[in-house]
Protein backbone atom coordinates (compact mmCIF):
# COMPACT_ATOMS: atom_id res chain seq x y z
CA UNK A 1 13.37 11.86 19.68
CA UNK A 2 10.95 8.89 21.44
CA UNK A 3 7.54 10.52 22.56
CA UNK A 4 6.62 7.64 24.03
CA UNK A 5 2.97 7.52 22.57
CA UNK A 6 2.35 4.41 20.65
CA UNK A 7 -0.25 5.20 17.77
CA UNK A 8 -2.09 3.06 15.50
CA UNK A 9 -3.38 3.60 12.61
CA UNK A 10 -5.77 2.18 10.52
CA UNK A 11 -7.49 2.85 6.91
CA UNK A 12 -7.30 0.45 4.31
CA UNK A 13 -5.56 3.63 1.81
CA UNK A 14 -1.70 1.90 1.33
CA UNK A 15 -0.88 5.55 0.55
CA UNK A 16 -2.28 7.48 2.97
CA UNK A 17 -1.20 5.01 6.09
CA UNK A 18 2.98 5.00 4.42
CA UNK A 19 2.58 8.75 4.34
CA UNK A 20 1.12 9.04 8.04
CA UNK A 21 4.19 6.84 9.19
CA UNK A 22 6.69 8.67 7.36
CA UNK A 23 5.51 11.95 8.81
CA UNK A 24 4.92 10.76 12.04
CA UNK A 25 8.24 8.70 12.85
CA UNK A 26 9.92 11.61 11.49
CA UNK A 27 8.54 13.64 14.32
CA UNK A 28 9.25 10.76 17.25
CA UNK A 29 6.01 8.22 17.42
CA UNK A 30 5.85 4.74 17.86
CA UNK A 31 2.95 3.55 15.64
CA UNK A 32 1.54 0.58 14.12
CA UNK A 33 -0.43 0.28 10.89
CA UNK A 34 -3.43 -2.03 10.28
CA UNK A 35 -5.17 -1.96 6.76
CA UNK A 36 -8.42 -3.61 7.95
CA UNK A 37 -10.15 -4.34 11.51
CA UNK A 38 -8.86 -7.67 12.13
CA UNK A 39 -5.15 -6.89 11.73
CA UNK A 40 -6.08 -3.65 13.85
CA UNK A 41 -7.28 -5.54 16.61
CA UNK A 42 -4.48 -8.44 16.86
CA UNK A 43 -1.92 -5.35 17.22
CA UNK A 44 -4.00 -4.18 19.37
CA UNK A 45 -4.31 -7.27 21.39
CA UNK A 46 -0.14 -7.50 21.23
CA UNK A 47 0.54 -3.97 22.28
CA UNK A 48 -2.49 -1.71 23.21
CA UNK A 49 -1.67 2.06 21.82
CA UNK A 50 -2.89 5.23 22.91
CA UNK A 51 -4.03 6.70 20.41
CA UNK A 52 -5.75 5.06 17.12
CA UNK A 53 -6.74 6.87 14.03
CA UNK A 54 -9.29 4.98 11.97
CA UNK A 55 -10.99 5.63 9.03
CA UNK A 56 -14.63 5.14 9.09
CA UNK A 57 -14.82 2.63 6.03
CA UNK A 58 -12.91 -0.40 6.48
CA UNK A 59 -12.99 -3.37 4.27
CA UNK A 60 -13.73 -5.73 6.72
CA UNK A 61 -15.91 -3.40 9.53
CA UNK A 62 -17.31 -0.28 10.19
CA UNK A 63 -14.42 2.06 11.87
CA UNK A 64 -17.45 2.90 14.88
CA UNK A 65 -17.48 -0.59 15.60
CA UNK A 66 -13.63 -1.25 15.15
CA UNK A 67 -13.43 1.47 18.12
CA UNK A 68 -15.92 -0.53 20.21
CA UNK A 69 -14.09 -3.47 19.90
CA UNK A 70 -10.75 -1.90 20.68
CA UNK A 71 -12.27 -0.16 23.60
CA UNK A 72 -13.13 -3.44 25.26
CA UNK A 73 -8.79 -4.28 24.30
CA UNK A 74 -7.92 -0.99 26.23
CA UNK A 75 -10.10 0.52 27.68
CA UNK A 76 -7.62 3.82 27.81
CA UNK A 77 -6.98 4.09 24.35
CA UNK A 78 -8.20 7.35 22.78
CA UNK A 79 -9.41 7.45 19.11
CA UNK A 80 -9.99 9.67 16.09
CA UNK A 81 -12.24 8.96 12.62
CA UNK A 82 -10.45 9.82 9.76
CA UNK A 83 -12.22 10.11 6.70
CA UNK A 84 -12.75 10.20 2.84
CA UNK A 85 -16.57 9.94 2.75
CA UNK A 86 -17.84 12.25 5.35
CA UNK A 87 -21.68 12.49 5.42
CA UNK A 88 -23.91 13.64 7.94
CA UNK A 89 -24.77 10.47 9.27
CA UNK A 90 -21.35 9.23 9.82
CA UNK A 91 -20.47 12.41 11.73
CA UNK A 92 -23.32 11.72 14.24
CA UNK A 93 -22.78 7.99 14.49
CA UNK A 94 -19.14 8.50 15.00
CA UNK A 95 -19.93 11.61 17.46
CA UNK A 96 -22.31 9.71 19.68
CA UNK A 97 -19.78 7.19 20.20
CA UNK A 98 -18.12 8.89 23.57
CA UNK A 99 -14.81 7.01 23.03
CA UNK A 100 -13.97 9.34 20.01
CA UNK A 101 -11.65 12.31 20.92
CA UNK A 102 -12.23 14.22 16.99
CA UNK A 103 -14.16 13.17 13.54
CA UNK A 104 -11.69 14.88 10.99
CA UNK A 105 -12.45 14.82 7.33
């Protein structure tokens, strides 16, 4: 069953992102994994998604700043913090950024 929404997902967590893609293909999505900004961005550079999950700690960059940079990629793409280390702070710096569709902990 294709859905035809390409996802992409990125977090650094091996575990997490295997269990994401298991659940997800099950269910019909197309989706890419990145474990780090850079690899996140040269998918998205190959084949923009439409939607990107992205935890907020990254090895490599900040996931706010991740989403700014894929914005400027595709400029349609819609994205979603994911997070282990929620704090106030990164719920209003993630908020303010109007590209994000959800901040889920």
């Amino acid at each position: 069953m294709e859905r035809n929404l390409d996802l992409l997902v990125v977090d650094d967590d091996v575990d997490l992102t295997t269990n994401l893609r298991d659940i997800l293909e099950t269910e019909g999505y197309s989706m890419a994994v990145a474990h780090d900004g850079q690899t996140a961005l040269a998918l998205c550079h190959r084949k923009p998604a439409a939607l990107a999950l992205i935890d907020i700690k990254l090895p490599d960059i900040s996931g706010v700043e991740l989403i700014e940079k894929l914005a400027e990629l595709s400029p349609g793409m819609e994205s979603v913090i994911i997070t282990g280390h929620t704090s106030l702070e990164t719920a209003i710096e993630a908020v303010k950024q109007k590209l994000i569709v959800a901040y889920e902990v």
